[in-house]
ModelCIF file with pLDDT and N, C-alpha, C, O atoms, coordinates in Angstrom:
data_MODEL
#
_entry.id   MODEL 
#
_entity.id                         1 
_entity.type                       polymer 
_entity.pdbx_number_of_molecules   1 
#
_entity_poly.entity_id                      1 
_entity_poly.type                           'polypeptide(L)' 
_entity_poly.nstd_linkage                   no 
_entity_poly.nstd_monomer                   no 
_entity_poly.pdbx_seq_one_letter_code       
;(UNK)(UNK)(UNK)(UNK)(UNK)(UNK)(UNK)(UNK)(UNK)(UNK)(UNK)(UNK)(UNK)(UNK)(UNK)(UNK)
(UNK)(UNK)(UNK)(UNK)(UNK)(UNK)(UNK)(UNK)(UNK)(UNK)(UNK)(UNK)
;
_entity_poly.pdbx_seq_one_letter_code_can   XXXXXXXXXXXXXXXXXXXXXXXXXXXX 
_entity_poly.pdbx_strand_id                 A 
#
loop_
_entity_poly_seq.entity_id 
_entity_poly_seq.num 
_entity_poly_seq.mon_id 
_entity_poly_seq.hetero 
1 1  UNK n 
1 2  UNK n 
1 3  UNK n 
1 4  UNK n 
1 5  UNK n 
1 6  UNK n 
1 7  UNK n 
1 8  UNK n 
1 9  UNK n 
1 10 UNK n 
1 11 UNK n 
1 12 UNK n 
1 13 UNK n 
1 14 UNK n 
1 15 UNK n 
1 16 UNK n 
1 17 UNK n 
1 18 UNK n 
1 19 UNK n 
1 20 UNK n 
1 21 UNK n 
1 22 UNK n 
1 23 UNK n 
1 24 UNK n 
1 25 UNK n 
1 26 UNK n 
1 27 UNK n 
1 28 UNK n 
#
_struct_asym.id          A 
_struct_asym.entity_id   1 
#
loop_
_ma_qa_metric.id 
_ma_qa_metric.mode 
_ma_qa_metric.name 
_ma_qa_metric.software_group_id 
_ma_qa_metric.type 
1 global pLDDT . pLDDT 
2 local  pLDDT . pLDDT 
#
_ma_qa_metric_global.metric_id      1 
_ma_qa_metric_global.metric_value   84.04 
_ma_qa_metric_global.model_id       1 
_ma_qa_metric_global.ordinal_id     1 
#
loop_
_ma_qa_metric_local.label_asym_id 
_ma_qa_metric_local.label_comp_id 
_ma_qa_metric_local.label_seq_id 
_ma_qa_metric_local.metric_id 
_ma_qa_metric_local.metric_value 
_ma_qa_metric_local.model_id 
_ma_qa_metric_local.ordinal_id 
A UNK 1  2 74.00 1 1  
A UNK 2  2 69.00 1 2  
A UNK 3  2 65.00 1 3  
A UNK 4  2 66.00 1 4  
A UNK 5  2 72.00 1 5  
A UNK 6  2 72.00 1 6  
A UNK 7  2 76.00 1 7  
A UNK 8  2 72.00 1 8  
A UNK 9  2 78.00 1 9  
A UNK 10 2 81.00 1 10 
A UNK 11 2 81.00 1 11 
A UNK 12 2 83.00 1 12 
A UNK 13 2 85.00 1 13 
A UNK 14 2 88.00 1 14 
A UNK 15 2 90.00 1 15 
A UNK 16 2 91.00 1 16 
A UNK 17 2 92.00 1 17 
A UNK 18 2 92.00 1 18 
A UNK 19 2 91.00 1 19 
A UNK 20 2 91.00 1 20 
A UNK 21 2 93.00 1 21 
A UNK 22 2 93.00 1 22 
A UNK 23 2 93.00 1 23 
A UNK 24 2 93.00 1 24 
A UNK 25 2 94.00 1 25 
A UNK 26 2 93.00 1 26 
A UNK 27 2 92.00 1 27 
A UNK 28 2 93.00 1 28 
#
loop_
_atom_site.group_PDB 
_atom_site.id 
_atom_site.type_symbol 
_atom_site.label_atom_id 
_atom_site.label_alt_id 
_atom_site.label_comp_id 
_atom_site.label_asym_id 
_atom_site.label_entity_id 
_atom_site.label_seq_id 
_atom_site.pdbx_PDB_ins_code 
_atom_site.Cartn_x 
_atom_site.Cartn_y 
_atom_site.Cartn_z 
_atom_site.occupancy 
_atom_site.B_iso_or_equiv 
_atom_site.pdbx_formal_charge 
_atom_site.auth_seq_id 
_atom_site.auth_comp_id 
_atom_site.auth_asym_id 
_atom_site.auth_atom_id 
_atom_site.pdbx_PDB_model_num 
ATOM 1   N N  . UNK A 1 1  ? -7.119  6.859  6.981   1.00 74.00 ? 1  UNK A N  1 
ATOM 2   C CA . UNK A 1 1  ? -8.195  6.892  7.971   1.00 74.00 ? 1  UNK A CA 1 
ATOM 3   C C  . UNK A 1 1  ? -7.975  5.792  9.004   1.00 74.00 ? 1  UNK A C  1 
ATOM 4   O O  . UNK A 1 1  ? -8.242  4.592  8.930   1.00 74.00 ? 1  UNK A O  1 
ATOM 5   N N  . UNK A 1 2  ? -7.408  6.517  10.008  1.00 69.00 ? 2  UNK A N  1 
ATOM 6   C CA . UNK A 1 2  ? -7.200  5.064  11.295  1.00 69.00 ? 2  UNK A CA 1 
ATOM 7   C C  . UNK A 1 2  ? -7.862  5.658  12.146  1.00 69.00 ? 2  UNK A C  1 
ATOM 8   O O  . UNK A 1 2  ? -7.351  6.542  12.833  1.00 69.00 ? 2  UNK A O  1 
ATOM 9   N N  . UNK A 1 3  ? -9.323  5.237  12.289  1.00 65.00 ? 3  UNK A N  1 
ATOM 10  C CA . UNK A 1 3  ? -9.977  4.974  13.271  1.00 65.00 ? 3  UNK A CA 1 
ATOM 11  C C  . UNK A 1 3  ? -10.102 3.638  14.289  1.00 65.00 ? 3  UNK A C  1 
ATOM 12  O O  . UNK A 1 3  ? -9.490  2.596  14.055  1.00 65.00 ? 3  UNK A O  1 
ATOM 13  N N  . UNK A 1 4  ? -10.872 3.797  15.303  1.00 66.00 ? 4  UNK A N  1 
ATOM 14  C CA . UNK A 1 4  ? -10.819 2.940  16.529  1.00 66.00 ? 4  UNK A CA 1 
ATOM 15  C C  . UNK A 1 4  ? -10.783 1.048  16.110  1.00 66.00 ? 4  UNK A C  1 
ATOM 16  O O  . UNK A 1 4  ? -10.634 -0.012 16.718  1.00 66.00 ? 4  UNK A O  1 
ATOM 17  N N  . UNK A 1 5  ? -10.983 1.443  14.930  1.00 72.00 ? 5  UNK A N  1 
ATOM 18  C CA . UNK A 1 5  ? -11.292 0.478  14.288  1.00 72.00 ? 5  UNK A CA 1 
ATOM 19  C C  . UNK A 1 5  ? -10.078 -0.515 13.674  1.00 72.00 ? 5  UNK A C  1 
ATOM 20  O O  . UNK A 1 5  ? -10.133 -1.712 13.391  1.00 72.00 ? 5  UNK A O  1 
ATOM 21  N N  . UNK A 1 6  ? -8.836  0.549  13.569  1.00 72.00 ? 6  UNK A N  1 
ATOM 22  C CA . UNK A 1 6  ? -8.134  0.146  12.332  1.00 72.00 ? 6  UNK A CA 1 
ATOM 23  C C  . UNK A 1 6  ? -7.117  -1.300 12.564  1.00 72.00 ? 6  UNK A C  1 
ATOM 24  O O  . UNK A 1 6  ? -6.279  -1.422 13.458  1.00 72.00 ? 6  UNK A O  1 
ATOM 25  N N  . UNK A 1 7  ? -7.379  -2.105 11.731  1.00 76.00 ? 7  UNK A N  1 
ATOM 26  C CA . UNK A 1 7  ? -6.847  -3.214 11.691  1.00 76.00 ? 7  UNK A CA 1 
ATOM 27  C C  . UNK A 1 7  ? -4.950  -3.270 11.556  1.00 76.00 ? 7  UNK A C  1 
ATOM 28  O O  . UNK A 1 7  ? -4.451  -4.003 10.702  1.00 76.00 ? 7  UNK A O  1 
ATOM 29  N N  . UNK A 1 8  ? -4.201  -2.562 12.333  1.00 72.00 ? 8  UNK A N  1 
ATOM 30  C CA . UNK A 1 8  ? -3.042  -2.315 12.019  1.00 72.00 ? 8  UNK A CA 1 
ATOM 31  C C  . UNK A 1 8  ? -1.651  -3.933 11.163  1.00 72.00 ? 8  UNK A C  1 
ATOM 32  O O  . UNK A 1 8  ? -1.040  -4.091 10.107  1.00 72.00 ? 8  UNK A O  1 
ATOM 33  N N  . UNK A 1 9  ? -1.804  -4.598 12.294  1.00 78.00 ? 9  UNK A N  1 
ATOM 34  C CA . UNK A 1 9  ? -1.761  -5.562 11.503  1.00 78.00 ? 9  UNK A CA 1 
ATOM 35  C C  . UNK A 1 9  ? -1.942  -6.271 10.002  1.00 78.00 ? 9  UNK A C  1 
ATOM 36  O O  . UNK A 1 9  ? -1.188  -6.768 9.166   1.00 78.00 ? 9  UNK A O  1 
ATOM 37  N N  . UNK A 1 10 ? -3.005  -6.093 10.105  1.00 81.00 ? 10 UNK A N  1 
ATOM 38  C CA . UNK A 1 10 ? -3.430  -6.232 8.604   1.00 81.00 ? 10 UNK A CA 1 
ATOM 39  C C  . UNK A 1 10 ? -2.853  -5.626 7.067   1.00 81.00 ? 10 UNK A C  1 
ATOM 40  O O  . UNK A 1 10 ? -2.817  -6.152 5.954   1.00 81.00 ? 10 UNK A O  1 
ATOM 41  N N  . UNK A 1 11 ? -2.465  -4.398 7.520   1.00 81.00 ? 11 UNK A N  1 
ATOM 42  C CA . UNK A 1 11 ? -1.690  -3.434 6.331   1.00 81.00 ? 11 UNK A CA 1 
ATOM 43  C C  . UNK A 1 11 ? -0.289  -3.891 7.067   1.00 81.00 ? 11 UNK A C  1 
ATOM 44  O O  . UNK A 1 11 ? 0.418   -4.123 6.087   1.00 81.00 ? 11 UNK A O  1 
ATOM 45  N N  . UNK A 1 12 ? 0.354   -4.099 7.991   1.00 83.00 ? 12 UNK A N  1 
ATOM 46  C CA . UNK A 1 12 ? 1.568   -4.264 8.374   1.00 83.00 ? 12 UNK A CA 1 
ATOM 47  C C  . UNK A 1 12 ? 2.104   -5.792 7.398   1.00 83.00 ? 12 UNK A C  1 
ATOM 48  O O  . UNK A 1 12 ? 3.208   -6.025 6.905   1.00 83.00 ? 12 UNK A O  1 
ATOM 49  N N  . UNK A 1 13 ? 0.855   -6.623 7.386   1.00 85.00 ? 13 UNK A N  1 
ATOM 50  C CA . UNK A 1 13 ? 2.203   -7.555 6.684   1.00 85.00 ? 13 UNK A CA 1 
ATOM 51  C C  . UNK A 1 13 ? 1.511   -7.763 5.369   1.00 85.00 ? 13 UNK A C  1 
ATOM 52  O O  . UNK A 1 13 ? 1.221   -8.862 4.896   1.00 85.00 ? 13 UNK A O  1 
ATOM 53  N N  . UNK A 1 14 ? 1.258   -6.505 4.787   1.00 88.00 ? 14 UNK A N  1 
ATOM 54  C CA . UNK A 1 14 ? 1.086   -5.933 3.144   1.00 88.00 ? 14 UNK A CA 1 
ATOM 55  C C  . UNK A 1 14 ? 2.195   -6.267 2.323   1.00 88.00 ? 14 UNK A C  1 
ATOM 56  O O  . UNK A 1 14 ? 3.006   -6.841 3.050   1.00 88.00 ? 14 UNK A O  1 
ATOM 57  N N  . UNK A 1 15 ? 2.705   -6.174 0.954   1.00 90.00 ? 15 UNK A N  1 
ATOM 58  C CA . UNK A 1 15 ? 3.887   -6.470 0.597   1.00 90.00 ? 15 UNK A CA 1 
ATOM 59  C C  . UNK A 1 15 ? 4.287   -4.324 0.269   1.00 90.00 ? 15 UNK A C  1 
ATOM 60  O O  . UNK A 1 15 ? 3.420   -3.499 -0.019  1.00 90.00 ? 15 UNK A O  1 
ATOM 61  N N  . UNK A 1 16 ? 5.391   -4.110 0.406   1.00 91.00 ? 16 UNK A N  1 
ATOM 62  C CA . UNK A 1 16 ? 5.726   -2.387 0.051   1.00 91.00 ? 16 UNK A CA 1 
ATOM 63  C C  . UNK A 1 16 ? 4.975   -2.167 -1.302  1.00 91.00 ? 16 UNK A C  1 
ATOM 64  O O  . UNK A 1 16 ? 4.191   -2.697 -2.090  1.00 91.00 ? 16 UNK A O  1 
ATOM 65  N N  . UNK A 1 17 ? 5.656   -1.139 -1.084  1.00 92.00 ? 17 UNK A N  1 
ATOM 66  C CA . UNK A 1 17 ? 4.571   -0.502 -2.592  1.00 92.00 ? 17 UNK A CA 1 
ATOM 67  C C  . UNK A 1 17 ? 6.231   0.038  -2.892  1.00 92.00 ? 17 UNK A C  1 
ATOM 68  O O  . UNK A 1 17 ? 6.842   0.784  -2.128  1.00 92.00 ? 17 UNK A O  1 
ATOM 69  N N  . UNK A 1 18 ? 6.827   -0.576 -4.288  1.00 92.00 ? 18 UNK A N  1 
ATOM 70  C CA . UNK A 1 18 ? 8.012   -0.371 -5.196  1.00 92.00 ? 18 UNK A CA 1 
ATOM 71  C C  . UNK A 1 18 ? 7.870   1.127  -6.381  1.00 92.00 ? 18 UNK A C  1 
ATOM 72  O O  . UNK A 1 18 ? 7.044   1.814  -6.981  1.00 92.00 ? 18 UNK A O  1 
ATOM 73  N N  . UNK A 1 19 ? 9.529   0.936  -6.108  1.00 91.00 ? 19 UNK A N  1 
ATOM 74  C CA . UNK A 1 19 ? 9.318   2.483  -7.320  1.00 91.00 ? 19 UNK A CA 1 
ATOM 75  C C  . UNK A 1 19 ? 9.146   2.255  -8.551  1.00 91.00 ? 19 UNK A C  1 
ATOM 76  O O  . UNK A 1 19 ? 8.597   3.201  -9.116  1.00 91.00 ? 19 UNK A O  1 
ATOM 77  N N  . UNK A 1 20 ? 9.475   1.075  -9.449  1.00 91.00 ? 20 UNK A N  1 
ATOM 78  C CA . UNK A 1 20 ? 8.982   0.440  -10.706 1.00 91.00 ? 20 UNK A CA 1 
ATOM 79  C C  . UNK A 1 20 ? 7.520   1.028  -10.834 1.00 91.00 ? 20 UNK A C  1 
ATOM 80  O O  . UNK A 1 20 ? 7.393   1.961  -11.628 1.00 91.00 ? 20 UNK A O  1 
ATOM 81  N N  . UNK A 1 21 ? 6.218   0.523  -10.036 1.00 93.00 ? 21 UNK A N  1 
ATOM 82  C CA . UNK A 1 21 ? 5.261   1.146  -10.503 1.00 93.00 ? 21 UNK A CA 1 
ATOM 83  C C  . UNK A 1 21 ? 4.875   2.247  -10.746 1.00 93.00 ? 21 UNK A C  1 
ATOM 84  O O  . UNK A 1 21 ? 3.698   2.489  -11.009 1.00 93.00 ? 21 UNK A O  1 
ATOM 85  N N  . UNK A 1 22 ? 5.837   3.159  -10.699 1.00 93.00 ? 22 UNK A N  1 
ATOM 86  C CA . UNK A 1 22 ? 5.609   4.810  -11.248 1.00 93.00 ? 22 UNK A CA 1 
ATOM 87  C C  . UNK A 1 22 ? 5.726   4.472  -12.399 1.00 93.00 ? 22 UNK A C  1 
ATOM 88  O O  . UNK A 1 22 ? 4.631   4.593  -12.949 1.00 93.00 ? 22 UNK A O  1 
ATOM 89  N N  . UNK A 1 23 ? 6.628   4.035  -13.204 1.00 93.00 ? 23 UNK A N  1 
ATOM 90  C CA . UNK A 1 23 ? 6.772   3.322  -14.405 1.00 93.00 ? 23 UNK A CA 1 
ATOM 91  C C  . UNK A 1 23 ? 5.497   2.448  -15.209 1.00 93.00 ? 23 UNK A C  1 
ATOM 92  O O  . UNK A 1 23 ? 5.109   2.527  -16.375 1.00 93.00 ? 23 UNK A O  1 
ATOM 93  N N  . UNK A 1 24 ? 5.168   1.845  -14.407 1.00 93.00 ? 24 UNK A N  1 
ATOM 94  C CA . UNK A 1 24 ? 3.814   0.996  -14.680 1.00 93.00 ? 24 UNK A CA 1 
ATOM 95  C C  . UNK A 1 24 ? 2.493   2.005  -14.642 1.00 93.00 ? 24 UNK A C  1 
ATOM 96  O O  . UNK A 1 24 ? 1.747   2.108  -15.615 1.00 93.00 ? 24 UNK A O  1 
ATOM 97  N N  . UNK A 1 25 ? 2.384   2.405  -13.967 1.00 94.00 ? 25 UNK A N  1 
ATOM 98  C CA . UNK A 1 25 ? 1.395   3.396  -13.931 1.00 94.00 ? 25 UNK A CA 1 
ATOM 99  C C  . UNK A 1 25 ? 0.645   4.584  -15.109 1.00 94.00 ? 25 UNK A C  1 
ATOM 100 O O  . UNK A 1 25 ? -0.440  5.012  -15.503 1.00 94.00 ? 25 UNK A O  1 
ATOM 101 N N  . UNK A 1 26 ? 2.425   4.738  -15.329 1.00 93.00 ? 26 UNK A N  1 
ATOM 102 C CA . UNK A 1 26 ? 2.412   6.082  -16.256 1.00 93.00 ? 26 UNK A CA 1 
ATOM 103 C C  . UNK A 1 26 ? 2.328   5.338  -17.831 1.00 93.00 ? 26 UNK A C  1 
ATOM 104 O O  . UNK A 1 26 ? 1.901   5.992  -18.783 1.00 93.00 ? 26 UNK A O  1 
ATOM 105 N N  . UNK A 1 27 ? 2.731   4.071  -17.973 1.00 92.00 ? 27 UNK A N  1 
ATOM 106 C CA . UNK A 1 27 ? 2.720   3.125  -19.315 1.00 92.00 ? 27 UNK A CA 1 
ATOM 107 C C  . UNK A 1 27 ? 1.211   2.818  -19.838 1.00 92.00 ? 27 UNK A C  1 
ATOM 108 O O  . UNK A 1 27 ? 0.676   2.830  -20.946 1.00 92.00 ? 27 UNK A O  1 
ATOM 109 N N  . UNK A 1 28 ? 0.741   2.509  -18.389 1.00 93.00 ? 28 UNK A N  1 
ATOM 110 C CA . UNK A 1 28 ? -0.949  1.944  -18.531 1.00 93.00 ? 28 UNK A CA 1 
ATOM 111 C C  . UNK A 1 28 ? -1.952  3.009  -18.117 1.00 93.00 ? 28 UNK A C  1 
ATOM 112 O O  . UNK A 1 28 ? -3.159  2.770  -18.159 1.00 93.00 ? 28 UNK A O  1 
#
């Protein structure tokens, strides 16, 4: 949802989202 609003920045210096946590996910 990117509205007029959306803080782009903010999610830009997020850390990635890794493929390990498919792993983690499916464990827990």
């Amino acid at each position: 949802n990117r509205g007029p609003d959306y803080e782009w920045w903010k999610y830009r210096s997020r850390r990635d989202i890794k493929l390990d946590y498919v792993e983690d996910i499916r464990e827990s």
